[in-house]
C-alpha atoms as a PDB file:
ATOM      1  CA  UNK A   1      -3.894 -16.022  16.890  1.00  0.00           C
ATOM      2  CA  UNK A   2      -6.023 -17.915  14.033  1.00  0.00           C
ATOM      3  CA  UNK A   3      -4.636 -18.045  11.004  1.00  0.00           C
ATOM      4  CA  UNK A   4      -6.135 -20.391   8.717  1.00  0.00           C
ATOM      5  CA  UNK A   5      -3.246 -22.011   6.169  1.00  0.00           C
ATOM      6  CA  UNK A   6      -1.591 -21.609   3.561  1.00  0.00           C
ATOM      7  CA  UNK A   7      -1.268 -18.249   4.353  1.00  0.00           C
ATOM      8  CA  UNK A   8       0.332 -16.144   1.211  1.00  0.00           C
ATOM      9  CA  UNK A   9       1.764 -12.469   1.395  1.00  0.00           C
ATOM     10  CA  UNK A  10       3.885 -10.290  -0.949  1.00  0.00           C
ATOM     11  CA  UNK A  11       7.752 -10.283  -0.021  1.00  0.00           C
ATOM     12  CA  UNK A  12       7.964  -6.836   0.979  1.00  0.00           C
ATOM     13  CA  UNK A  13       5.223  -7.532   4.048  1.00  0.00           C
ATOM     14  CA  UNK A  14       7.873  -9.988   5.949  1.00  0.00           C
ATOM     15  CA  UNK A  15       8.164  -7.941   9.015  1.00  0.00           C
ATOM     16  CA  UNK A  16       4.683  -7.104   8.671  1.00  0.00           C
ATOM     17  CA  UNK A  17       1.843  -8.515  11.245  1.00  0.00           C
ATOM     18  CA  UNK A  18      -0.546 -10.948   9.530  1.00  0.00           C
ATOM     19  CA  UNK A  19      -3.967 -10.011  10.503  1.00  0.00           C
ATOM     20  CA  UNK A  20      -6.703 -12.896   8.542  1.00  0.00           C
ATOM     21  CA  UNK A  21      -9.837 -10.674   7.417  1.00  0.00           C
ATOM     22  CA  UNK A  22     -10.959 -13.144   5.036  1.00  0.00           C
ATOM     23  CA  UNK A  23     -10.052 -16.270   3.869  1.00  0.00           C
ATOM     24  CA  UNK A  24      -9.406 -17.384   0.351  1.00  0.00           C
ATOM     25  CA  UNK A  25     -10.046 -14.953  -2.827  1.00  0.00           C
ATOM     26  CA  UNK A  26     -13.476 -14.256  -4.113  1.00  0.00           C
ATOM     27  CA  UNK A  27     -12.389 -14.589  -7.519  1.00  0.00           C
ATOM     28  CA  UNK A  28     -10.601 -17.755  -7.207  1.00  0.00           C
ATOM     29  CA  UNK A  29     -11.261 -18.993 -10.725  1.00  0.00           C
ATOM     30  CA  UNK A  30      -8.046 -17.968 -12.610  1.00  0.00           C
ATOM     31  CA  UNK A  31      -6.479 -20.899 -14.485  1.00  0.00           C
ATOM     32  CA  UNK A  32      -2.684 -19.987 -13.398  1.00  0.00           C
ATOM     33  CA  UNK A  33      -3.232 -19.495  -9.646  1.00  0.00           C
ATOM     34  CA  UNK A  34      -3.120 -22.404  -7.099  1.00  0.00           C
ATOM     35  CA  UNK A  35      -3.092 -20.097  -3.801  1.00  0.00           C
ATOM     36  CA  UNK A  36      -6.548 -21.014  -2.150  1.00  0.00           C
ATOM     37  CA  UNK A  37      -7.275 -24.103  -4.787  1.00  0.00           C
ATOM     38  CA  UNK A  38      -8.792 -25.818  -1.288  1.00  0.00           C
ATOM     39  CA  UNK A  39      -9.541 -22.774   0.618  1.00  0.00           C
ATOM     40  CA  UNK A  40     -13.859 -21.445  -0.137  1.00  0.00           C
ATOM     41  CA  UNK A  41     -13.343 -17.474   0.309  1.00  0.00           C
ATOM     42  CA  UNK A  42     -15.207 -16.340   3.533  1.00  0.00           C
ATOM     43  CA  UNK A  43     -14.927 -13.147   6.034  1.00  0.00           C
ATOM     44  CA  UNK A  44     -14.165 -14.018   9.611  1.00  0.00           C
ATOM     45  CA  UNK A  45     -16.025 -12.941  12.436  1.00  0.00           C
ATOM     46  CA  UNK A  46     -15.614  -9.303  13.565  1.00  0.00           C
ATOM     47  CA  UNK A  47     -14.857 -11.187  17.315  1.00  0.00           C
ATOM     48  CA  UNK A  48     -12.252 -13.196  16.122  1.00  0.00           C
ATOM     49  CA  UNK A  49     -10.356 -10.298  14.581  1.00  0.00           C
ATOM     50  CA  UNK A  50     -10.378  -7.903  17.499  1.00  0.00           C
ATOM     51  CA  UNK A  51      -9.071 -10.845  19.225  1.00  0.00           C
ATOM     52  CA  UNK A  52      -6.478 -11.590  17.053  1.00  0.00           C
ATOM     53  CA  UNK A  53      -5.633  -7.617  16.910  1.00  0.00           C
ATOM     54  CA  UNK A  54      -5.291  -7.945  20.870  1.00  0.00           C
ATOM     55  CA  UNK A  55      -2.949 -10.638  21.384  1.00  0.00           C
ATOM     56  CA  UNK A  56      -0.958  -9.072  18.467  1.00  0.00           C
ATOM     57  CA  UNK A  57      -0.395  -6.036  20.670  1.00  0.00           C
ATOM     58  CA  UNK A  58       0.430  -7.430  23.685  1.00  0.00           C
ATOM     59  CA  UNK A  59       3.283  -9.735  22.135  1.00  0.00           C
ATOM     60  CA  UNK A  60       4.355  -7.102  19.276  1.00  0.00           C
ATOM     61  CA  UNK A  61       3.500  -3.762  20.573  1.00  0.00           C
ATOM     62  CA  UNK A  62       6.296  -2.157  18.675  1.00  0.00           C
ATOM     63  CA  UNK A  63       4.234  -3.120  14.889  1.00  0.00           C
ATOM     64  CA  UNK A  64       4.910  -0.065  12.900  1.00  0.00           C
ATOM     65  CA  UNK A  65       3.221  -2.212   9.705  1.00  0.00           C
ATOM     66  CA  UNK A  66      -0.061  -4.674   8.962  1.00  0.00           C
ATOM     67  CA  UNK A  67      -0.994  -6.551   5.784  1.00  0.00           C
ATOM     68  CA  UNK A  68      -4.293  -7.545   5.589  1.00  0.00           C
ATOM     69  CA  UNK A  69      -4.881 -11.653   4.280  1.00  0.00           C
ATOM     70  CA  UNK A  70      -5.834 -13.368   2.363  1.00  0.00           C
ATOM     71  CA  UNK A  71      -6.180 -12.261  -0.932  1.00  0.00           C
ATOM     72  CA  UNK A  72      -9.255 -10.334  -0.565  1.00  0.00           C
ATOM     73  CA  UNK A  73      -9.230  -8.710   2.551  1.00  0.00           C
ATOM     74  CA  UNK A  74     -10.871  -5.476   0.587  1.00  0.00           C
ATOM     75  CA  UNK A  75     -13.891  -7.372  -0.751  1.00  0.00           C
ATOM     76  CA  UNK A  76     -15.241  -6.478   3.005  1.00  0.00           C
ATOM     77  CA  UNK A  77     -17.000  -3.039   3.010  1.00  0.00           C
ATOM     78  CA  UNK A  78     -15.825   0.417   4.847  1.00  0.00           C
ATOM     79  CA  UNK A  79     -19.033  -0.561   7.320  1.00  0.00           C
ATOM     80  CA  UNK A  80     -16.495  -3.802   8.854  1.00  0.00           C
ATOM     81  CA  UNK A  81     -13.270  -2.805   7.504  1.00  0.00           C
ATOM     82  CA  UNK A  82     -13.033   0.522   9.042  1.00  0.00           C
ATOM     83  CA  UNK A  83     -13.935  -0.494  12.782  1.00  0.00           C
ATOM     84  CA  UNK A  84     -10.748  -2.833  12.233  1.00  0.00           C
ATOM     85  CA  UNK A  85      -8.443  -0.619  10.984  1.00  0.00           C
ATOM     86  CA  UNK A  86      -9.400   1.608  13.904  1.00  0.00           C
ATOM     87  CA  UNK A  87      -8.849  -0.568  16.477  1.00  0.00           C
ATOM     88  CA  UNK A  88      -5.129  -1.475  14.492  1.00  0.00           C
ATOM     89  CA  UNK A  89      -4.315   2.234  14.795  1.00  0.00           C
ATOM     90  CA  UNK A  90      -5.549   2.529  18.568  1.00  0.00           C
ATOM     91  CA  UNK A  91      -3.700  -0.221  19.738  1.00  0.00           C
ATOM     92  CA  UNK A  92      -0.163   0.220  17.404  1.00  0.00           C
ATOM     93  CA  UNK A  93       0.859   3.554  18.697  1.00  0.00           C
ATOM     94  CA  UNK A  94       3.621   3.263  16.110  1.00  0.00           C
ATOM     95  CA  UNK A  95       1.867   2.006  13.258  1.00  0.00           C
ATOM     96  CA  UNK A  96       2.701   3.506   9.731  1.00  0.00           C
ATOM     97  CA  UNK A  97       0.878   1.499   7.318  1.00  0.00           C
ATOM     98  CA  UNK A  98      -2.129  -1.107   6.508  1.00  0.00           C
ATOM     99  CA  UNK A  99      -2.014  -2.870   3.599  1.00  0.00           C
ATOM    100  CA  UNK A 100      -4.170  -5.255   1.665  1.00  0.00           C
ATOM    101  CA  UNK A 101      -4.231  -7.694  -1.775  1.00  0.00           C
ATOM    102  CA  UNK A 102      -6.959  -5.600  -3.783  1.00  0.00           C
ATOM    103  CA  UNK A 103      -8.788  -6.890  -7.040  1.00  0.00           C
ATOM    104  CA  UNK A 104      -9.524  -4.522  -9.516  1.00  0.00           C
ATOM    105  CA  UNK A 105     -13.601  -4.358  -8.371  1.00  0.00           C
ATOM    106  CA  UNK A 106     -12.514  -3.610  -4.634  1.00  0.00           C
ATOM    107  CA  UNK A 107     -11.465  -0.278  -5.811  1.00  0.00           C
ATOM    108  CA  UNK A 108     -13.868   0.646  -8.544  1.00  0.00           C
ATOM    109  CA  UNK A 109     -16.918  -0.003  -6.735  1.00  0.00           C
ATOM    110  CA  UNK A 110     -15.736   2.106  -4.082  1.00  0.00           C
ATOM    111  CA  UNK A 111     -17.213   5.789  -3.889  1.00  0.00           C
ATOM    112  CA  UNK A 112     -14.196   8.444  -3.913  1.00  0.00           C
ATOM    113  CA  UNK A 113     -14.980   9.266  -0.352  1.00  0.00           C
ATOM    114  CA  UNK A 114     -14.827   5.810   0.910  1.00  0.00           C
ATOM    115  CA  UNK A 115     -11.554   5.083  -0.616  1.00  0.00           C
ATOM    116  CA  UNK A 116     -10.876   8.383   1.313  1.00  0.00           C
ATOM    117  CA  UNK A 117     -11.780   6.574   4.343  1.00  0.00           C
ATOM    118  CA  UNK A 118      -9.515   4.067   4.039  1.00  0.00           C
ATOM    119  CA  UNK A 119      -6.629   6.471   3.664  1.00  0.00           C
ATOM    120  CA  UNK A 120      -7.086   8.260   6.623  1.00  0.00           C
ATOM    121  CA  UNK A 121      -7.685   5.012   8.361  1.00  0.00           C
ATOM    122  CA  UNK A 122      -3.794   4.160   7.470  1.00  0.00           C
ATOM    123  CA  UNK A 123      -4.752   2.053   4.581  1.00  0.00           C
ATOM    124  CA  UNK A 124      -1.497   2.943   2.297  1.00  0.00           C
ATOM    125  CA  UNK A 125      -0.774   0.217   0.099  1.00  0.00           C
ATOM    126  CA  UNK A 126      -2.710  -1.786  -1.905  1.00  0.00           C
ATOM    127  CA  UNK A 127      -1.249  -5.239  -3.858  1.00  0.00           C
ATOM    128  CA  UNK A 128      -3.401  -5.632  -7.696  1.00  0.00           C
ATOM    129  CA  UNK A 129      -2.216  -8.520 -10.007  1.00  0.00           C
ATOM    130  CA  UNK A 130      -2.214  -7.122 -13.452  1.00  0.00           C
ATOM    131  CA  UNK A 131      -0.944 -10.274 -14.731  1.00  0.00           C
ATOM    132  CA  UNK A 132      -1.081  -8.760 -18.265  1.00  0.00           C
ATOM    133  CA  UNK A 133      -2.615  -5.946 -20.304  1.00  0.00           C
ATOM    134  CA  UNK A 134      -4.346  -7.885 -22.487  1.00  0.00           C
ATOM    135  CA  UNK A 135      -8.349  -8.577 -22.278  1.00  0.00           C
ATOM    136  CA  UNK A 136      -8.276 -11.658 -24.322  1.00  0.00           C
ATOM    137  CA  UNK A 137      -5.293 -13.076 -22.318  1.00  0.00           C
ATOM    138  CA  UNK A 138      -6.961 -12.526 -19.264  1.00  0.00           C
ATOM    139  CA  UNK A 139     -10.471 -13.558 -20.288  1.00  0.00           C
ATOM    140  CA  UNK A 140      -8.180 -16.838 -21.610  1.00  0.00           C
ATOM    141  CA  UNK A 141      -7.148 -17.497 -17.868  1.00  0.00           C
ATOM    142  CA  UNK A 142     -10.811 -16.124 -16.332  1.00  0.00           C
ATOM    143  CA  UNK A 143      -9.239 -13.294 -14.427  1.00  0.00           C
ATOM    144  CA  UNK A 144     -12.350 -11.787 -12.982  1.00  0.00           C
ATOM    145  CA  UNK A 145     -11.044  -7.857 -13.172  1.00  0.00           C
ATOM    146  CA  UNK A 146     -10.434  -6.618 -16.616  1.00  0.00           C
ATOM    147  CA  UNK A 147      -7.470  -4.623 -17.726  1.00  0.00           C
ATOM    148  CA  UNK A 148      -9.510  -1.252 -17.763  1.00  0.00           C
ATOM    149  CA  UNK A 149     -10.893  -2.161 -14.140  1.00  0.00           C
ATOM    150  CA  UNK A 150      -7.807  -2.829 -12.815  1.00  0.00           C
ATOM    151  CA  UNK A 151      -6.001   0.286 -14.706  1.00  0.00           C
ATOM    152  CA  UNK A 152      -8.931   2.813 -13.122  1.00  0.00           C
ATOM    153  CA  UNK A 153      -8.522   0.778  -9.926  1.00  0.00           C
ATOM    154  CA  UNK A 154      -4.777   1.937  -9.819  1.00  0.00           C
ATOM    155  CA  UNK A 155      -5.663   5.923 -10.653  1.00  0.00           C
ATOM    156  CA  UNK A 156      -8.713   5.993  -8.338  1.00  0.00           C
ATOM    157  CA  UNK A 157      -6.569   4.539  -5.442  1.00  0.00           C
ATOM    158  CA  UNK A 158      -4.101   7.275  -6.219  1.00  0.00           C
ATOM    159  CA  UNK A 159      -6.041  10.036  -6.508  1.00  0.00           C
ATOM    160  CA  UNK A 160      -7.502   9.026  -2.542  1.00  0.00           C
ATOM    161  CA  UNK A 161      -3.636   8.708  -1.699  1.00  0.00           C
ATOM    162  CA  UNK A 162      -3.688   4.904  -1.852  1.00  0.00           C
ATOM    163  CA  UNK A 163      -0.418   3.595  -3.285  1.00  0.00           C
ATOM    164  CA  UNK A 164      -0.842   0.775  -5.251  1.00  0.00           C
ATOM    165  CA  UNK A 165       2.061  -2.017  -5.934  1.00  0.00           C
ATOM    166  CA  UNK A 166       1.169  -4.229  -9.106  1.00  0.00           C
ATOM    167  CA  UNK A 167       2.369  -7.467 -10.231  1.00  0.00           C
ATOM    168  CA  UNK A 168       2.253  -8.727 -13.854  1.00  0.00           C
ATOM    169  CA  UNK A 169       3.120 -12.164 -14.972  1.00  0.00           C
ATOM    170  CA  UNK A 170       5.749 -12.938 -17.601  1.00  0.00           C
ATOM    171  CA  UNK A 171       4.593 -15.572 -19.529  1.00  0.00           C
ATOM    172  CA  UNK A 172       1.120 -15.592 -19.011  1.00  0.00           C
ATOM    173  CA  UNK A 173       0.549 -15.188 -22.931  1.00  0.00           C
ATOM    174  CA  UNK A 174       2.324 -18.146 -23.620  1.00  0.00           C
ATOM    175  CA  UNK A 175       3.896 -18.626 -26.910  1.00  0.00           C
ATOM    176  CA  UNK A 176       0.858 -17.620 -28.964  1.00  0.00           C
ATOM    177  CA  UNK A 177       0.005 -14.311 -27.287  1.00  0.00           C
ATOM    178  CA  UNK A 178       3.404 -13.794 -26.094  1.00  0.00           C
ATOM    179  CA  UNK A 179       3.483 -10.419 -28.089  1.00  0.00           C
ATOM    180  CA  UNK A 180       0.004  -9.128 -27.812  1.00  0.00           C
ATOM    181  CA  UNK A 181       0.827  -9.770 -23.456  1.00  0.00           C
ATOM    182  CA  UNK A 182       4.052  -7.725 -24.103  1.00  0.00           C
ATOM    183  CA  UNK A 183       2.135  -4.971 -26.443  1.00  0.00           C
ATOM    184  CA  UNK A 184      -1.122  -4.526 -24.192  1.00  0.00           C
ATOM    185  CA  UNK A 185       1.036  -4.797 -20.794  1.00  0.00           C
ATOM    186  CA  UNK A 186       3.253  -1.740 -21.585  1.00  0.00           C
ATOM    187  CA  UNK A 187       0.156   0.275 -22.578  1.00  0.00           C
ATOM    188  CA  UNK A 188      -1.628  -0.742 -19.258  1.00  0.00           C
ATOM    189  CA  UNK A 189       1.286  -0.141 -17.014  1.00  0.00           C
ATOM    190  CA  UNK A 190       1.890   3.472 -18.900  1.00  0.00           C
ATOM    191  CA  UNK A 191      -1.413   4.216 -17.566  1.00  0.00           C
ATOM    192  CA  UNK A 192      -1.742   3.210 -14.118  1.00  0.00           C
ATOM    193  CA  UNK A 193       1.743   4.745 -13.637  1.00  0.00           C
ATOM    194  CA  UNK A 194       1.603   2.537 -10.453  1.00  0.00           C
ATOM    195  CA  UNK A 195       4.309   3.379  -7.307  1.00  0.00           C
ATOM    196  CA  UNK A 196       5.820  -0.009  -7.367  1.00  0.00           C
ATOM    197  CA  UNK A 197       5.952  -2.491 -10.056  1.00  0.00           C
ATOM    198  CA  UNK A 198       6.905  -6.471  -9.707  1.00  0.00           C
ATOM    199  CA  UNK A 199       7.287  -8.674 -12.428  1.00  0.00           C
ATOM    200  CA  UNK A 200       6.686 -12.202 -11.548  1.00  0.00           C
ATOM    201  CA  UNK A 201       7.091 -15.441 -14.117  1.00  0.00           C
ATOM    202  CA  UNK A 202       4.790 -17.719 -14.494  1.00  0.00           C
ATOM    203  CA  UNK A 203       4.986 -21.127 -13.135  1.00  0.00           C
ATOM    204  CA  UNK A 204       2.596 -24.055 -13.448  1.00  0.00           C
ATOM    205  CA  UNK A 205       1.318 -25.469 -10.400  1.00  0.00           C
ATOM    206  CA  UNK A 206      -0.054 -29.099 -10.602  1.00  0.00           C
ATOM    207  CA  UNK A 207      -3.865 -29.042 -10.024  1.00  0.00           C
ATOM    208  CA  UNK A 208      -4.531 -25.625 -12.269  1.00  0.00           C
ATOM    209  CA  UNK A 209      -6.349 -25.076 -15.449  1.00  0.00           C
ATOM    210  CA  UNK A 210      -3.321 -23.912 -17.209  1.00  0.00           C
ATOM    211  CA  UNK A 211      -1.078 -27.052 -15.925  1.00  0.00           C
ATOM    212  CA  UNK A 212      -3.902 -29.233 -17.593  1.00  0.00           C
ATOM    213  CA  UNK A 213      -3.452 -26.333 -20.982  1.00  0.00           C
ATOM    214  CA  UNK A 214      -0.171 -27.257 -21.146  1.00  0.00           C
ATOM    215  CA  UNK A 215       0.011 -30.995 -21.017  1.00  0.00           C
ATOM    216  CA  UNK A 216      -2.744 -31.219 -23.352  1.00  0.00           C
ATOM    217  CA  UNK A 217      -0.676 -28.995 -25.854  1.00  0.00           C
ATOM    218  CA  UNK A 218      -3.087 -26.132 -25.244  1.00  0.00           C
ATOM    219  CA  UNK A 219      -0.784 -23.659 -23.644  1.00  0.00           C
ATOM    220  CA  UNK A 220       3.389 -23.473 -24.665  1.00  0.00           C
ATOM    221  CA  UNK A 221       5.418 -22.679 -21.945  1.00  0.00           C
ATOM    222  CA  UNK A 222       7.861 -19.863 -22.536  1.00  0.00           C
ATOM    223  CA  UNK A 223      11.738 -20.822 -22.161  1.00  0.00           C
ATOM    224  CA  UNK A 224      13.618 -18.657 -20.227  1.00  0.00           C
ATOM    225  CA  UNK A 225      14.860 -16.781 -23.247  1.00  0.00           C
ATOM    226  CA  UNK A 226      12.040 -16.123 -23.924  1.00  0.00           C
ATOM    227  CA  UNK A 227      10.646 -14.981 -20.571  1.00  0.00           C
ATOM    228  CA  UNK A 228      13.846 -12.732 -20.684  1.00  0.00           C
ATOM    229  CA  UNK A 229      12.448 -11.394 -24.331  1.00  0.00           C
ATOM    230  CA  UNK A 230       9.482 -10.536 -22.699  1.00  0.00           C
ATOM    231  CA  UNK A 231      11.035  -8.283 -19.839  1.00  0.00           C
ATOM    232  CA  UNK A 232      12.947  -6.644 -22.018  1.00  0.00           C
ATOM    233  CA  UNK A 233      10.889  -5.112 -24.048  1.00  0.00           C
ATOM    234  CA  UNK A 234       8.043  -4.341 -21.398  1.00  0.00           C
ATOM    235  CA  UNK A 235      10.774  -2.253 -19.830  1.00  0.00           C
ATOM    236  CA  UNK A 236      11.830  -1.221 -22.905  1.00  0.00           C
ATOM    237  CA  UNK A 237       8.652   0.564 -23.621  1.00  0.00           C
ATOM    238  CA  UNK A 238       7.595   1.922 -20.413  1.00  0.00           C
ATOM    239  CA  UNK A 239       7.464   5.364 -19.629  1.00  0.00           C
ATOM    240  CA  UNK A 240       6.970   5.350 -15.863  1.00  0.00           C
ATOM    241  CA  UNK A 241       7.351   9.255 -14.153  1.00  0.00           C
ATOM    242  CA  UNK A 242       8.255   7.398 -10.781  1.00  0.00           C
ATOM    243  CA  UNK A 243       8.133   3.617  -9.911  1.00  0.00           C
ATOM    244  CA  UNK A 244      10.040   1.173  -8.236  1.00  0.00           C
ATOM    245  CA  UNK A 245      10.703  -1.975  -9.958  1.00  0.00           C
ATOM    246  CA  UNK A 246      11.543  -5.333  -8.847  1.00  0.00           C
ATOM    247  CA  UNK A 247      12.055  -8.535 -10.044  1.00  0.00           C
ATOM    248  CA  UNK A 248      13.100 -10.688  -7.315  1.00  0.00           C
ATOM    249  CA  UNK A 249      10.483 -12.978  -7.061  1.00  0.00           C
ATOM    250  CA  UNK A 250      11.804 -17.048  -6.853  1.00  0.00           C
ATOM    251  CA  UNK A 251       9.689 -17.613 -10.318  1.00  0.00           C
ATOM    252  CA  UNK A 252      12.498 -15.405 -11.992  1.00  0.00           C
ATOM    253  CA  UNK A 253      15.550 -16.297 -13.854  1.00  0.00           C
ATOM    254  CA  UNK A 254      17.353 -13.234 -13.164  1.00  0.00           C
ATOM    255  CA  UNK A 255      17.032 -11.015 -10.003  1.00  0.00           C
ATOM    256  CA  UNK A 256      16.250  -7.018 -11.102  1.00  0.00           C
ATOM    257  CA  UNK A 257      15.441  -3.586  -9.054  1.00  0.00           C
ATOM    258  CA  UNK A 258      15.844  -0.131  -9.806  1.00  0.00           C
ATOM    259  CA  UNK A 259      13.798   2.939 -10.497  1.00  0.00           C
ATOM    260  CA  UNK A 260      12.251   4.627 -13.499  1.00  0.00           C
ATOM    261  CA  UNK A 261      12.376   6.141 -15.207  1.00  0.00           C
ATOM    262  CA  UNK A 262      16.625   7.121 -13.561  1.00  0.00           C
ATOM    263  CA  UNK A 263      17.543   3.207 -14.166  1.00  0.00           C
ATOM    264  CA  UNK A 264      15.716   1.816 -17.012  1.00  0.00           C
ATOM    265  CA  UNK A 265      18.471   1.675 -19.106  1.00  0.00           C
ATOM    266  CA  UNK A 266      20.800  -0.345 -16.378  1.00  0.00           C
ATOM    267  CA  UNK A 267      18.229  -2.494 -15.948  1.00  0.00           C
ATOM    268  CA  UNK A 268      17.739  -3.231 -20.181  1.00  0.00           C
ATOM    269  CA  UNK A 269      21.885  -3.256 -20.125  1.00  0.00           C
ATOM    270  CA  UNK A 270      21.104  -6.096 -17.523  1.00  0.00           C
ATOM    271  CA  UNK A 271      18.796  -8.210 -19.237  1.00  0.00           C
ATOM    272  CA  UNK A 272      20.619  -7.959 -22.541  1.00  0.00           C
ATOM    273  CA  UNK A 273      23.570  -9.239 -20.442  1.00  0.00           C
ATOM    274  CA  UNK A 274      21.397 -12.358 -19.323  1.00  0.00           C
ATOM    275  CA  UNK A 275      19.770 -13.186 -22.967  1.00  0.00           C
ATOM    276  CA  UNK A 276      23.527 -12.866 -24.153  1.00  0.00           C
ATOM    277  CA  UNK A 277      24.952 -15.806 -21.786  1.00  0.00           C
ATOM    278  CA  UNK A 278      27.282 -12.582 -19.904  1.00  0.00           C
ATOM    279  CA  UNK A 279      25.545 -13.330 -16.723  1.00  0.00           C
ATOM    280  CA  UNK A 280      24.240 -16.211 -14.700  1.00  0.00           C
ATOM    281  CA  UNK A 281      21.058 -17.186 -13.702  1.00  0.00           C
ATOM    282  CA  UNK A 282      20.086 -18.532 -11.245  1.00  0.00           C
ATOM    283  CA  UNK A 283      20.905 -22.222 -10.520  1.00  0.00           C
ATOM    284  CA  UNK A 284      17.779 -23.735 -10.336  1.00  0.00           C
ATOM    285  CA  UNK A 285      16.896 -22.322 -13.574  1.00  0.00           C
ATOM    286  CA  UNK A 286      19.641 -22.140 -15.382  1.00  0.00           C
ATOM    287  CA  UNK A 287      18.787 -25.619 -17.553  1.00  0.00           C
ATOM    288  CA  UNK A 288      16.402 -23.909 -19.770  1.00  0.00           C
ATOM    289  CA  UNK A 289      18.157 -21.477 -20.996  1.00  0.00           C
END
């Protein structure tokens, strides 16, 4: 199969099969993200994919589960996309779910129907980085989706029955916006009431915009206190009717999951723990606190 490196997917897809739509993100411009840095976004070639699809099926013929790469496997229309998630379903007799990365736009310049499509086509589960609530942090790191995109992205995808798992950076604000990110985040998040939520920290990759920020003195770094601050009180003010949270990304100083709204005050009792020295990070981060 040809998969074109470095190939990122979320955590949860590990015992997925990889199948490369596109390559890159078409919105690789955001200050904080190093993923496809070296890596121009482009669709592949219908013939490569069917290919691809049929080797996958002769060695795994059991898949019950697909993600879609790279990040922006749903910037191809229904017109290409659907054809391949047809031939997925005809050749995975077992297969449950197709998932995809999703920007904000994917979604909301999809008609209803389409987004329809893709449900019935076993498209379940859709990945949209959030990041944070805020307009003016994102426009600061030149996330392409805005926060009301990507909230209507998140209830359109539901209403078609497309879950949607979103990811929000802790730290992203820096020290400046730190409580304008927590303040806008927890309004966002209230909204979308997405299925799964995943809080990530942020970490700064040599080679970004926001490295360069911060060694110039243009961006503060948060200290894991503070980064702990921050996840408190997002959970502290969401009212989510039925997520699952995690927290177990490697960028984190302390590993959280549970579900709201039945655990939301274990996993505050947790974090209070942490910012109180009653629990212990994580090794390899356990200097800055």
């Amino acid at each position: 199969m040809t998969l074109i490196e470095p190939i990122i997917r979320p955590p949860s897809e590990s015992d997925s099969f990889l199948l490369q739509v596109t390559t890159g993100c078409s919105a690789n411009h955001c200050t904080f993200c190093g993923a496809y840095t070296d890596k121009p976004f482009a669709v592949k070639d219908s013939e490569e994919i069917v290919s691809d699809i049929n080797k996958a099926a002769a060695l795994y013929p059991d898949t019950r589960r697909v993600f879609l790469l790279d990040g922006d496997a749903l910037a191809v229309s229904n017109v290409k996309l659907l054809p391949i998630l047809k031939k997925l379903d005809e050749v995975f007799p077992k297969l449950s779910r197709i998932s995809s990365y999703s920007n904000g736009y994917n979604i909301t310049q999809r008609s209803n129907a389409e987004l329809v499509e893709l449900n019935e086509n076993k498209m379940r589960l859709i990945y949209i980085g959030l990041e944070s609530g805020s307009q003016d942090v994102l426009d600061r790191c030149r996330k392409r989706s805005t926060a009301d995109e990507m909230i209507e992205a998140v209830k359109k995808a539901g209403r078609a029955g497309i879950k949607s798992s979103v990811m929000v950076l802790l730290g992203l604000g820096g020290k400046k916006h730190s409580e304008k990110h927590v303040r806008d985040t927890i309004k966002a998040l209230n909204k979308m009431q997405p299925r799964y939520l995943s809080f990530l920290s942020v970490m700064l990759i040599p080679g970004t915009q926001l490295h360069k920020e911060c060694k110039e003195k243009r961006f503060k770094e948060l200290n894991s206190h503070e980064l702990l601050d921050e996840a408190h009180s997002i959970i502290k003010g969401l009212e989510l009717e039925k997520t699952i949270f995690r927290s177990n990304h490697a960028s984190n100083y302390l590993s959280l999951e549970g579900r709201f709204p039945q655990d939301k005050n274990k996993l505050l009792n947790s974090l209070e723990l942490a910012i109180g020295g009653k629990i212990n990070l994580r090794p390899e981060f356990s200097r800055g606190l």
